[in-house]
C-alpha atoms as a PDB file:
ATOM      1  CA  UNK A   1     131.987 120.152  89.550  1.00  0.00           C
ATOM      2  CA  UNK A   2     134.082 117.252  91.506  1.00  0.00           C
ATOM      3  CA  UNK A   3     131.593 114.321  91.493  1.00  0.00           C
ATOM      4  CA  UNK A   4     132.086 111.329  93.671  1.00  0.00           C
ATOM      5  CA  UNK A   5     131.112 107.743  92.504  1.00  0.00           C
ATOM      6  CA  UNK A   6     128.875 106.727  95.782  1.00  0.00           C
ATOM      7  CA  UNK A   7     126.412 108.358  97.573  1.00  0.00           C
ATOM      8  CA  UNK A   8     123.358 107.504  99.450  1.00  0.00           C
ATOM      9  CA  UNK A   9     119.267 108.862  98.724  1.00  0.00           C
ATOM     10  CA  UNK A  10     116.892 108.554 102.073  1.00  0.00           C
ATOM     11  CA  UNK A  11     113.646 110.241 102.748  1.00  0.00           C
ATOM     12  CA  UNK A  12     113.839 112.169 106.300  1.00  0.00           C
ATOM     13  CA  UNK A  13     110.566 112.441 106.330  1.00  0.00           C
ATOM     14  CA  UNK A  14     109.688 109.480 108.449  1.00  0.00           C
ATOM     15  CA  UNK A  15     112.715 109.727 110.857  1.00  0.00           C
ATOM     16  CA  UNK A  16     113.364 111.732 114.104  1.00  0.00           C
ATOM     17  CA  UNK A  17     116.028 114.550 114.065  1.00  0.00           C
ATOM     18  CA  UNK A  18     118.684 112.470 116.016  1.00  0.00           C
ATOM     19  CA  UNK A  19     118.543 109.357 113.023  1.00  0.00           C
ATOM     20  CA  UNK A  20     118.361 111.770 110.223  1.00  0.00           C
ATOM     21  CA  UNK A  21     121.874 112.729 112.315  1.00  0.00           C
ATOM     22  CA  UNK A  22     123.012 109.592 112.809  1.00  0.00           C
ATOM     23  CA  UNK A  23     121.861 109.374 108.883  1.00  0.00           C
ATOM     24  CA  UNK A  24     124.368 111.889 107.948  1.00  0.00           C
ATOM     25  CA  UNK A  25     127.187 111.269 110.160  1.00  0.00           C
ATOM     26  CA  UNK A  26     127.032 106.937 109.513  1.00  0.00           C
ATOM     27  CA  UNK A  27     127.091 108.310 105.785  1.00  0.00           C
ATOM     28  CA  UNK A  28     129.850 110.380 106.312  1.00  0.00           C
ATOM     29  CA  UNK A  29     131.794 107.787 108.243  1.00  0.00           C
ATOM     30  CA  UNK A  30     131.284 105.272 105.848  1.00  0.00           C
ATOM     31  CA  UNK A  31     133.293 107.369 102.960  1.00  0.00           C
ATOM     32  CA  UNK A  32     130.131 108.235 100.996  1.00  0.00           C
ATOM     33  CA  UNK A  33     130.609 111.110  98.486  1.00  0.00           C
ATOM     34  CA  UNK A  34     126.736 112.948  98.452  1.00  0.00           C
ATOM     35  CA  UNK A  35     123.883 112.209 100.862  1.00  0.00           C
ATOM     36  CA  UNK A  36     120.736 112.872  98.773  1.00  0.00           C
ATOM     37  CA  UNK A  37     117.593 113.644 100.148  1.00  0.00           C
ATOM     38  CA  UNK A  38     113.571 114.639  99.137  1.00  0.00           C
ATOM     39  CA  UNK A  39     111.305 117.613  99.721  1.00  0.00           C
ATOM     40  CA  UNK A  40     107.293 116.772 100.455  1.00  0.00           C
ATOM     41  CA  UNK A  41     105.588 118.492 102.441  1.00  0.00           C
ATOM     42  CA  UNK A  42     107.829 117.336 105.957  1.00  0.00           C
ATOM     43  CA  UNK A  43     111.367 119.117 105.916  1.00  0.00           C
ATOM     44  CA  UNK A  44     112.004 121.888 104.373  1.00  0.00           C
ATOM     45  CA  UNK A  45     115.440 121.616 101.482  1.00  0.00           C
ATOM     46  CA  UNK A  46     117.342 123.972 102.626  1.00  0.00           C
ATOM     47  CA  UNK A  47     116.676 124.212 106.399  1.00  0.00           C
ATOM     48  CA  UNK A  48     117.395 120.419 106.100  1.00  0.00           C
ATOM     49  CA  UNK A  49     120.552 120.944 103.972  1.00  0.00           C
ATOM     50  CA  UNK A  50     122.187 123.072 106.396  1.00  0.00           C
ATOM     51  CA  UNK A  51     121.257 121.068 109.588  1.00  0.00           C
ATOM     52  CA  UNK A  52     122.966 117.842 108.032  1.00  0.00           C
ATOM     53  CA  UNK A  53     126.117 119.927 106.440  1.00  0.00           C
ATOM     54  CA  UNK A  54     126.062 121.296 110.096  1.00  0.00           C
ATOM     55  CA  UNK A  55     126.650 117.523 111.539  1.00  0.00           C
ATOM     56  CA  UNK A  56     129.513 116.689 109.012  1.00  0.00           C
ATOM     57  CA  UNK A  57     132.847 118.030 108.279  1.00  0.00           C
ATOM     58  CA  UNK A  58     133.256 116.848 104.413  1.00  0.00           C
ATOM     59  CA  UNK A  59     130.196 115.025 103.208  1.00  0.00           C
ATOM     60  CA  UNK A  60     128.440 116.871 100.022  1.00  0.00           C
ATOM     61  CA  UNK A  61     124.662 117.209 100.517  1.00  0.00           C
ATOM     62  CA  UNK A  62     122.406 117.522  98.052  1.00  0.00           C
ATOM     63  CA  UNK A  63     118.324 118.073  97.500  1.00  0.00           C
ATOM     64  CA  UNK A  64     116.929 115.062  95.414  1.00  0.00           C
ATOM     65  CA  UNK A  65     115.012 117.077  94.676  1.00  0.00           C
ATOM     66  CA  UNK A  66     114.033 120.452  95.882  1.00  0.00           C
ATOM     67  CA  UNK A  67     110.527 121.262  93.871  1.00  0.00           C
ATOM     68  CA  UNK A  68     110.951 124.517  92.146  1.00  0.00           C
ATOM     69  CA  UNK A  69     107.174 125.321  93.220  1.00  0.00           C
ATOM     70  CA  UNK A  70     108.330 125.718  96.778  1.00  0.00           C
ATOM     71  CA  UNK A  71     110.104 128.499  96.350  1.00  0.00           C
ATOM     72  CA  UNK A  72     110.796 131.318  93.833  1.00  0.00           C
ATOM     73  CA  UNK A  73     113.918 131.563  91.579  1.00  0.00           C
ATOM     74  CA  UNK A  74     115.941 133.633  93.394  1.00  0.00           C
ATOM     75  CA  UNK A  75     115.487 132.599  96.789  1.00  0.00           C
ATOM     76  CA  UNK A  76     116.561 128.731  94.880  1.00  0.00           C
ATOM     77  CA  UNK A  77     119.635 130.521  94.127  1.00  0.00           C
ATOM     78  CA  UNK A  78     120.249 132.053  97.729  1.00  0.00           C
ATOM     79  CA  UNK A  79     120.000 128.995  98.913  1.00  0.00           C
ATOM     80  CA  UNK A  80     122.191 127.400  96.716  1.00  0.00           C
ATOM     81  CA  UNK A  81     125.204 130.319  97.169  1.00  0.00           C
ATOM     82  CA  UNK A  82     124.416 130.578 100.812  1.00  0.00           C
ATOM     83  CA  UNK A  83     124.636 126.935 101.723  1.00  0.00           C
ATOM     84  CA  UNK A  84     128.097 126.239  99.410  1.00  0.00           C
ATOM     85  CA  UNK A  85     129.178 129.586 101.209  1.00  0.00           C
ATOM     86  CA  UNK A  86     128.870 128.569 104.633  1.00  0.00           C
ATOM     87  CA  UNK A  87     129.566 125.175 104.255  1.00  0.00           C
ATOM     88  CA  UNK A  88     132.857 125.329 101.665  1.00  0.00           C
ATOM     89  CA  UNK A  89     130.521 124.366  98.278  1.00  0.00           C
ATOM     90  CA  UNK A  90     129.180 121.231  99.824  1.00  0.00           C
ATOM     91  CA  UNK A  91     125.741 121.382  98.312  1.00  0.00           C
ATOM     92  CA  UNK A  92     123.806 120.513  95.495  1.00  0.00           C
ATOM     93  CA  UNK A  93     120.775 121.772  94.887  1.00  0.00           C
ATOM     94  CA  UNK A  94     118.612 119.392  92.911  1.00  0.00           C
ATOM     95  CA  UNK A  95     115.194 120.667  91.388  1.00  0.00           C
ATOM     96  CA  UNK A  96     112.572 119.166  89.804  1.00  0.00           C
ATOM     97  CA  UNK A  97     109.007 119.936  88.881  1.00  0.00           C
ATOM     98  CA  UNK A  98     107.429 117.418  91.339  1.00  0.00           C
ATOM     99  CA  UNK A  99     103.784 116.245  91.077  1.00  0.00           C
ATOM    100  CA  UNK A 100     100.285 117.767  90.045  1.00  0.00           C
ATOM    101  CA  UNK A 101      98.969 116.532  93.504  1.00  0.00           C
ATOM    102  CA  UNK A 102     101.778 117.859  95.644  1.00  0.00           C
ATOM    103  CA  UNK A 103     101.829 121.199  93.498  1.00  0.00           C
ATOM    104  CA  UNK A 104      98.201 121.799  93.375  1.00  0.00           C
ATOM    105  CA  UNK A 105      96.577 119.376  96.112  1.00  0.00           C
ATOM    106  CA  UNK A 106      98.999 120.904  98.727  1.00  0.00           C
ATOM    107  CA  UNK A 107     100.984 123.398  97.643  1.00  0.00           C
ATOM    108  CA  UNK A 108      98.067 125.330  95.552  1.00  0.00           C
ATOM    109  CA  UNK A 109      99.891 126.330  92.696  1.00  0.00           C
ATOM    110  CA  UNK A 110      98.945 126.032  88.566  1.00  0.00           C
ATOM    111  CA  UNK A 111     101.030 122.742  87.636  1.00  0.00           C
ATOM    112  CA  UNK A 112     102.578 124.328  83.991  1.00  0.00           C
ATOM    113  CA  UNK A 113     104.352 122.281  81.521  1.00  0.00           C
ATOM    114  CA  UNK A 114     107.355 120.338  83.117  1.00  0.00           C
ATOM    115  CA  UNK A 115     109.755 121.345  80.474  1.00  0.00           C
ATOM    116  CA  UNK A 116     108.621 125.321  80.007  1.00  0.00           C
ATOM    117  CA  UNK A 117     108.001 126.095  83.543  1.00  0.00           C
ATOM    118  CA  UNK A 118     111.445 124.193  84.697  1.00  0.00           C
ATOM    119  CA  UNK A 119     113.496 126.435  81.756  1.00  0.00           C
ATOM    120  CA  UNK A 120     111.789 129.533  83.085  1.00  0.00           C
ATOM    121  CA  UNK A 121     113.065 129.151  86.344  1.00  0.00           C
ATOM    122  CA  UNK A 122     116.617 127.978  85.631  1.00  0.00           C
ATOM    123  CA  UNK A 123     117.147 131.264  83.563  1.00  0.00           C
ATOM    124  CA  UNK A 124     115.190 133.211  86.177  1.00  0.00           C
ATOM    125  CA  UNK A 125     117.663 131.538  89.328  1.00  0.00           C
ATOM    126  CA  UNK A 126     120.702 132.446  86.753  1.00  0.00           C
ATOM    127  CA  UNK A 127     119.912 135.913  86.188  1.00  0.00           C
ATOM    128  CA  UNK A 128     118.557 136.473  89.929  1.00  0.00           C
ATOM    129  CA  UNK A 129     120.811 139.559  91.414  1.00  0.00           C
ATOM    130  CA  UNK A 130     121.926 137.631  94.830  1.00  0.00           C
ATOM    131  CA  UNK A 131     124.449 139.414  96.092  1.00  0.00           C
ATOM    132  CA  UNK A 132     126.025 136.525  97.540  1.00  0.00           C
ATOM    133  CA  UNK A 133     128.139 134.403  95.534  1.00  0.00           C
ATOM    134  CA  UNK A 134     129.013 130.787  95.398  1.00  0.00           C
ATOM    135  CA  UNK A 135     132.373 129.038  95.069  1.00  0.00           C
ATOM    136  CA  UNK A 136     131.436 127.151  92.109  1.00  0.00           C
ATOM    137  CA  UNK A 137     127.268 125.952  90.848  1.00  0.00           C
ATOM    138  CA  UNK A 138     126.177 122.867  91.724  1.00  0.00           C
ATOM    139  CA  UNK A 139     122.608 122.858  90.176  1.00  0.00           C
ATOM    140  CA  UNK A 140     121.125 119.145  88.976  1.00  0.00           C
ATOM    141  CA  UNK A 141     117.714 118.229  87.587  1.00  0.00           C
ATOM    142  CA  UNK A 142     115.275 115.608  88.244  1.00  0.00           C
ATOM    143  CA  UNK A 143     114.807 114.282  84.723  1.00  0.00           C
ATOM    144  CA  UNK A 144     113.201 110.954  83.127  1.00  0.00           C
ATOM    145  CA  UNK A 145     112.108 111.770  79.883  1.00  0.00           C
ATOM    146  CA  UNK A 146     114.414 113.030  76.955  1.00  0.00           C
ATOM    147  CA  UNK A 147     113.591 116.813  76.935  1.00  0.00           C
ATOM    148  CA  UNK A 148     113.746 117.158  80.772  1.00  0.00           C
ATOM    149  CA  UNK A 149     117.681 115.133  80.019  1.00  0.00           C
ATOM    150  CA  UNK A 150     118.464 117.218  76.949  1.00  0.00           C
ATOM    151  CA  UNK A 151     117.808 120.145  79.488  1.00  0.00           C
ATOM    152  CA  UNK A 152     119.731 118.869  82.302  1.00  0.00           C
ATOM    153  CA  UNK A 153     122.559 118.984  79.744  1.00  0.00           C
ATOM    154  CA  UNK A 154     122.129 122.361  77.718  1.00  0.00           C
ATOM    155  CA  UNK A 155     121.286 124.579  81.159  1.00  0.00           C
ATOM    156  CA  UNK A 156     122.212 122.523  84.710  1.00  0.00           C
ATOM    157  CA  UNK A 157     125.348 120.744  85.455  1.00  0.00           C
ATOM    158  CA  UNK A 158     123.891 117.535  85.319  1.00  0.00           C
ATOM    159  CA  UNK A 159     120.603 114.663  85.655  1.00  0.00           C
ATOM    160  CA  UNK A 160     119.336 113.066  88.663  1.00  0.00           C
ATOM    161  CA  UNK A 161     116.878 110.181  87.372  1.00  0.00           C
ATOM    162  CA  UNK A 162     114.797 108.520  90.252  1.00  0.00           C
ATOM    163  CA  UNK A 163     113.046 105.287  89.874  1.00  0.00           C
ATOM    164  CA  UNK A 164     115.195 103.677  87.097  1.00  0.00           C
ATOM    165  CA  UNK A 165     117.115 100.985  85.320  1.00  0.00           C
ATOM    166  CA  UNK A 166     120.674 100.600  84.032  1.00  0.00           C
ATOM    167  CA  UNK A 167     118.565 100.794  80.604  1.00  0.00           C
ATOM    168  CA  UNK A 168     117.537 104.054  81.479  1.00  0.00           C
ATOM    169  CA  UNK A 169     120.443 105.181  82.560  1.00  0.00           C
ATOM    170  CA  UNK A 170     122.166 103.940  79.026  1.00  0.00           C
ATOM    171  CA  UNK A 171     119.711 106.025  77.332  1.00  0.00           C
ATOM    172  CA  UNK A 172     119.975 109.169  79.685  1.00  0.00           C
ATOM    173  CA  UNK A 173     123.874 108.692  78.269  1.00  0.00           C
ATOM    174  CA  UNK A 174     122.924 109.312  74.860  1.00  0.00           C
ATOM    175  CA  UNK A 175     120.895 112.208  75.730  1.00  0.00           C
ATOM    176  CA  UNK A 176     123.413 113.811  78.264  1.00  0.00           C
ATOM    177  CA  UNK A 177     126.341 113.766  76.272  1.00  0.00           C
ATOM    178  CA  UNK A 178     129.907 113.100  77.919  1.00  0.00           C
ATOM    179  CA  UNK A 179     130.128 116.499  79.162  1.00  0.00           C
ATOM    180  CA  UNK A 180     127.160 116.387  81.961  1.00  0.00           C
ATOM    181  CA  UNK A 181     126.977 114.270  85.178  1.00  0.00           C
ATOM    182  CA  UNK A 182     124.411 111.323  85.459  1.00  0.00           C
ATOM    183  CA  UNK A 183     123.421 110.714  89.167  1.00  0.00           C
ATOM    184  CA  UNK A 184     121.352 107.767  89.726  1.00  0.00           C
ATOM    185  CA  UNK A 185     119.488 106.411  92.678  1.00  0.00           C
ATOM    186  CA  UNK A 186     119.201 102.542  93.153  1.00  0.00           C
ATOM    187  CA  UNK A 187     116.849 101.038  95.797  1.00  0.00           C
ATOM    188  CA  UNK A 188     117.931  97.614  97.383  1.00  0.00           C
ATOM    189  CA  UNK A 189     117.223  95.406 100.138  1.00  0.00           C
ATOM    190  CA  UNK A 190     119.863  93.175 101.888  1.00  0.00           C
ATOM    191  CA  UNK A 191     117.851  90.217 101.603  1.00  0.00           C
ATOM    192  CA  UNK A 192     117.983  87.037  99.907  1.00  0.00           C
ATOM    193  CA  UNK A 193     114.296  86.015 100.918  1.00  0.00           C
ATOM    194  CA  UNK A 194     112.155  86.997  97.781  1.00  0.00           C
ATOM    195  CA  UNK A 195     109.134  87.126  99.014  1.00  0.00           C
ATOM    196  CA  UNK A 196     110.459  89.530 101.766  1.00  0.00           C
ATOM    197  CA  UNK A 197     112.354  92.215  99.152  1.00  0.00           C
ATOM    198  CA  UNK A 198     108.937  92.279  97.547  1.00  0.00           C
ATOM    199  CA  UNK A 199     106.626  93.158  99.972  1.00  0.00           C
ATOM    200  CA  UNK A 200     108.819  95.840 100.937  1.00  0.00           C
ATOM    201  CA  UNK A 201     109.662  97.066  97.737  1.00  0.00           C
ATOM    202  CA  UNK A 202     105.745  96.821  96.688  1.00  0.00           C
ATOM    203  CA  UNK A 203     105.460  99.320  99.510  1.00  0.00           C
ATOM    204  CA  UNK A 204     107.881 101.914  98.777  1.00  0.00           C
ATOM    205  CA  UNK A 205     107.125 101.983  95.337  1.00  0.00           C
ATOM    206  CA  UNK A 206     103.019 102.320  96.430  1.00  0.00           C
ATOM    207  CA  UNK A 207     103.522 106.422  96.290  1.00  0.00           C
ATOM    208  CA  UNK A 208     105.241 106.241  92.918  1.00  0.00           C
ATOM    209  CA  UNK A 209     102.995 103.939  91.092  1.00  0.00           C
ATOM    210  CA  UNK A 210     100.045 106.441  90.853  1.00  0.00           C
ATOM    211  CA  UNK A 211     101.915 109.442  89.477  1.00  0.00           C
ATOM    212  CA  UNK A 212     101.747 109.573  85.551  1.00  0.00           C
ATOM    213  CA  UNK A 213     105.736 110.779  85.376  1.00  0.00           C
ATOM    214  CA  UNK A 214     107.051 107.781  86.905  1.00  0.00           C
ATOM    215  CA  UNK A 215     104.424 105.336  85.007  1.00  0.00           C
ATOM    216  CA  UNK A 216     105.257 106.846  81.956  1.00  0.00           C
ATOM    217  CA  UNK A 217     108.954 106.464  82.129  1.00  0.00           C
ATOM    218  CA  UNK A 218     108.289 102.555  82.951  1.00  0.00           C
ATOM    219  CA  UNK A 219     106.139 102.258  80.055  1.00  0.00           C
ATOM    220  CA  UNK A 220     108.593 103.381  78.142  1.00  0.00           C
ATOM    221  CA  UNK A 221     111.583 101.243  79.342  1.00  0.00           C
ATOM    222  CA  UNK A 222     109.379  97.938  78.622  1.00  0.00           C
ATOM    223  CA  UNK A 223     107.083  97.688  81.556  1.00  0.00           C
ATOM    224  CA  UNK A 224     103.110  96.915  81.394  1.00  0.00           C
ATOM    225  CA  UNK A 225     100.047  98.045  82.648  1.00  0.00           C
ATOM    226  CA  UNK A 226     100.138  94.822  84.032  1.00  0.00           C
ATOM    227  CA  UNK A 227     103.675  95.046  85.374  1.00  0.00           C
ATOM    228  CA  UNK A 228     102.065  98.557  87.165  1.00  0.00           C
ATOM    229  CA  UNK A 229      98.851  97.218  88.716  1.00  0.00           C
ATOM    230  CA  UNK A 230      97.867  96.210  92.149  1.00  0.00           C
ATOM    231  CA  UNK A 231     101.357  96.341  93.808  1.00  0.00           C
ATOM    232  CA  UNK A 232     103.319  95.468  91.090  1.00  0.00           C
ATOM    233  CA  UNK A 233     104.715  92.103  89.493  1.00  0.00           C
ATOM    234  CA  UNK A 234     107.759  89.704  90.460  1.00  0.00           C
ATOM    235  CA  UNK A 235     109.671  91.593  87.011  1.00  0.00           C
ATOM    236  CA  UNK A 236     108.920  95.212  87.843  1.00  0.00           C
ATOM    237  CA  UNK A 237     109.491  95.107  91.652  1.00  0.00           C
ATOM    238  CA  UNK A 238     113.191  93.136  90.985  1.00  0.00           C
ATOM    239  CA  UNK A 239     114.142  95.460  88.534  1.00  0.00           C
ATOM    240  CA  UNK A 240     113.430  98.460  91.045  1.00  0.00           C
ATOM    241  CA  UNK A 241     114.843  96.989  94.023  1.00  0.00           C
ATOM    242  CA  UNK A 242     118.161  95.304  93.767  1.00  0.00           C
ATOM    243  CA  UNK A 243     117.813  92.249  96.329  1.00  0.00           C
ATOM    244  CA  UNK A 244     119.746  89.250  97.003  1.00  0.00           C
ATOM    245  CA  UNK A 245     123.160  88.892  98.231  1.00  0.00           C
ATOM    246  CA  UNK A 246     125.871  91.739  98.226  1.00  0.00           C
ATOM    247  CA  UNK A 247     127.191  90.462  95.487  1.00  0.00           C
ATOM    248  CA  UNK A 248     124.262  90.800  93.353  1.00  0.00           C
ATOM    249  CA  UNK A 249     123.218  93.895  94.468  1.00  0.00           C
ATOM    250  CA  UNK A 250     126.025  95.179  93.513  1.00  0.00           C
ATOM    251  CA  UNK A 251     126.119  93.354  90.290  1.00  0.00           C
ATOM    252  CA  UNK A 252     123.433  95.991  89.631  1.00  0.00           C
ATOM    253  CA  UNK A 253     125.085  98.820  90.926  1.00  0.00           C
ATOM    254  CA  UNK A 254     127.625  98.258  88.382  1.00  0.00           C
ATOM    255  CA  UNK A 255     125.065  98.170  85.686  1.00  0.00           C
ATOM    256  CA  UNK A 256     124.382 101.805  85.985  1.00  0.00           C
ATOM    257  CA  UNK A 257     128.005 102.548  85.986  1.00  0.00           C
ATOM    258  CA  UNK A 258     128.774 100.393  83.048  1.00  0.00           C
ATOM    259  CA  UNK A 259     125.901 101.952  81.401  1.00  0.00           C
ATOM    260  CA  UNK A 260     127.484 105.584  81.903  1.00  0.00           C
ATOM    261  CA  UNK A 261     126.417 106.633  85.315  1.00  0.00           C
ATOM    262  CA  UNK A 262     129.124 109.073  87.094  1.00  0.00           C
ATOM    263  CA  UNK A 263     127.727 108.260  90.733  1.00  0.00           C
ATOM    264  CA  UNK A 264     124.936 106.012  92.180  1.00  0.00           C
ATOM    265  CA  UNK A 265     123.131 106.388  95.275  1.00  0.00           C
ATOM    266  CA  UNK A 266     122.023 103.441  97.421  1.00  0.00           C
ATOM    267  CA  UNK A 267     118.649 103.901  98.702  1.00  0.00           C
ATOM    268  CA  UNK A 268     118.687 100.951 101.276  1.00  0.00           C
ATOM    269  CA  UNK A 269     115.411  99.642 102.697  1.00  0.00           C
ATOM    270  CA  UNK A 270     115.432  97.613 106.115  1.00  0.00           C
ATOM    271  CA  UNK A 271     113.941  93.841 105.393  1.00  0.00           C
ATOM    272  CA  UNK A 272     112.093  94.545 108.598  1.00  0.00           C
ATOM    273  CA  UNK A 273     109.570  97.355 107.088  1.00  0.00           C
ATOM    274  CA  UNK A 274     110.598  99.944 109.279  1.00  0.00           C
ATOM    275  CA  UNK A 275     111.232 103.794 107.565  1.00  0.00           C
ATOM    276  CA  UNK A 276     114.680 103.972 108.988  1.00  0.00           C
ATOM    277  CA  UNK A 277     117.476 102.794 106.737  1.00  0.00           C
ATOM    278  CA  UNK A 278     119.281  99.359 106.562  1.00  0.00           C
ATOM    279  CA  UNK A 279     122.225 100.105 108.647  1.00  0.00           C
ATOM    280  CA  UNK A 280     123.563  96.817 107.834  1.00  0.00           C
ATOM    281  CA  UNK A 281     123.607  97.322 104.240  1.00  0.00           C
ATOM    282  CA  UNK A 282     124.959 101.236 104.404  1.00  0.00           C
ATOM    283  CA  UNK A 283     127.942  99.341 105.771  1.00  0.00           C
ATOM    284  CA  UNK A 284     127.977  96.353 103.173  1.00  0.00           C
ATOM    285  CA  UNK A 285     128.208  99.136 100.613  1.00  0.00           C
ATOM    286  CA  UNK A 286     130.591 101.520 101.939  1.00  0.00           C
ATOM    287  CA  UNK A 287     133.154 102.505  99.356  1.00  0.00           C
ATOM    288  CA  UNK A 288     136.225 100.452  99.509  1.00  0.00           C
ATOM    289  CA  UNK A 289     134.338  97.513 101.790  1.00  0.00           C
END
């Protein structure tokens, strides 16, 4: 599939309809390529997929990452043909196995093995009988680890890692192969105030820092169960959020593409705390600024 080099990640969860608009259309009008965005427990994937493709006229959307417990196979793979049928193949539909507290705390469903129970359902969305067909697929998986990458590769069209470094993304490389896309999401903060980038990236990263899949990952890049307690320390936060001044940030950016990233996706936190996005720094980082 055509992949563009910049996109942007935000949760909507936090935001009123008219921002996650004004999301979508700034996005847009900045000459971003894909607009990623999450499924919790607040908006629905694909309702939210076809309000925002809705609001644009050429902006790809995609779910980072729908979780495949939400729905079954074949209504993943309506969705998916329905939404690149109405909208001109303009979505991407991202899954991922989510989280044992989301799948069984809310959702009330058996958590199975990440690797078995995400197979299963990619050859049960392939072999669903929808009778509606797509232009082209445009499937992507959430994927940290090497067997949930080597699976990206042999059975989607590409990996979406979440929380990670240009070292990961140098590794997720030599997993992939050069014939799969890498999509990577960066946090920053426009900020050159330290102490400022992080507290706010020792709050964003709060909801991650309890789930064994992201932990994990960190261990395994280098981090420390020292690095990982409380809110975090100085090394881990920096290396999460790109801060400092636009140059530097996107010094970092860079990294992932140097290290064999096809596109990366700003996820850009206001200094000021609040849940919508840094305006500012959606502009700062607009292709060809």
């Amino acid at each position: 599939m055509t992949i563009g080099r910049w996109g942007v990640w935000f949760s909507p969860n936090m935001l009123p309809l008219g921002e996650l608009a004004r999301l979508a259309e700034e996005v847009e009008g900045h000459g971003y390529d894909i607009l990623w965005y999450p499924e919790a427990m607040a908006y629905e994937a694909m309702s939210l997929g076809s309000y925002l493709l809705a609001r644009t006229g050429k902006l790809t959307l995609g779910s980072g990452i729908a979780n495949i417990y939400a729905r079954d196979a074949a209504a993943a793979m309506q969705g998916h043909n329905t939404l690149n049928t109405l909208y001109e193949g303009r979505f991407i539909l991202g899954l991922g196995v989510s989280h044992i507290p989301i799948v069984e705390g809310a959702r009330g469903h058996n958590y199975g093995k990440p690797l078995s129970a995400m197979r299963a359902y990619l050859d049960a969305m392939y072999a669903a009988p929808v009778q509606i067909k797509a232009p082209k697929r445009q499937v992507v998986l959430a994927a940290l680890g090497p067997k949930m990458l080597a699976l990206s590769a042999e059975l989607a069209d590409g990996a979406l890692p979440y929380n990670v470094t240009p070292e990961h993304t140098a590794r997720a490389r030599g997993i992939v192969g050069p014939g799969k896309a890498i999509y990577v999401e960066q946090k920053i903060c426009l900020t050159q105030d330290a102490a400022t980038a992080r507290r706010v990236a020792g709050e964003q990263l709060a909801r991650y820092m309890v789930l064994p899949n992201y932990r994990n990952c960190w261990l395994s890049l280098g981090f420390t169960e020292d690095d990982l307690s409380g809110s975090g320390s100085d090394r881990f936060l920096d290396a999460m959020v790109a801060w400092g001044t636009e140059a530097a940030i996107g010094d970092r950016l860079q990294a992932h593409f140097d290290a064999g990233a096809d596109h990366v996706a700003i996820q850009p936190f206001d200094p000021a705390g609040s849940a919508s996005p840094d305006w500012n720094a959606l502009a700062a980082f607009a292709p060809g600024t």
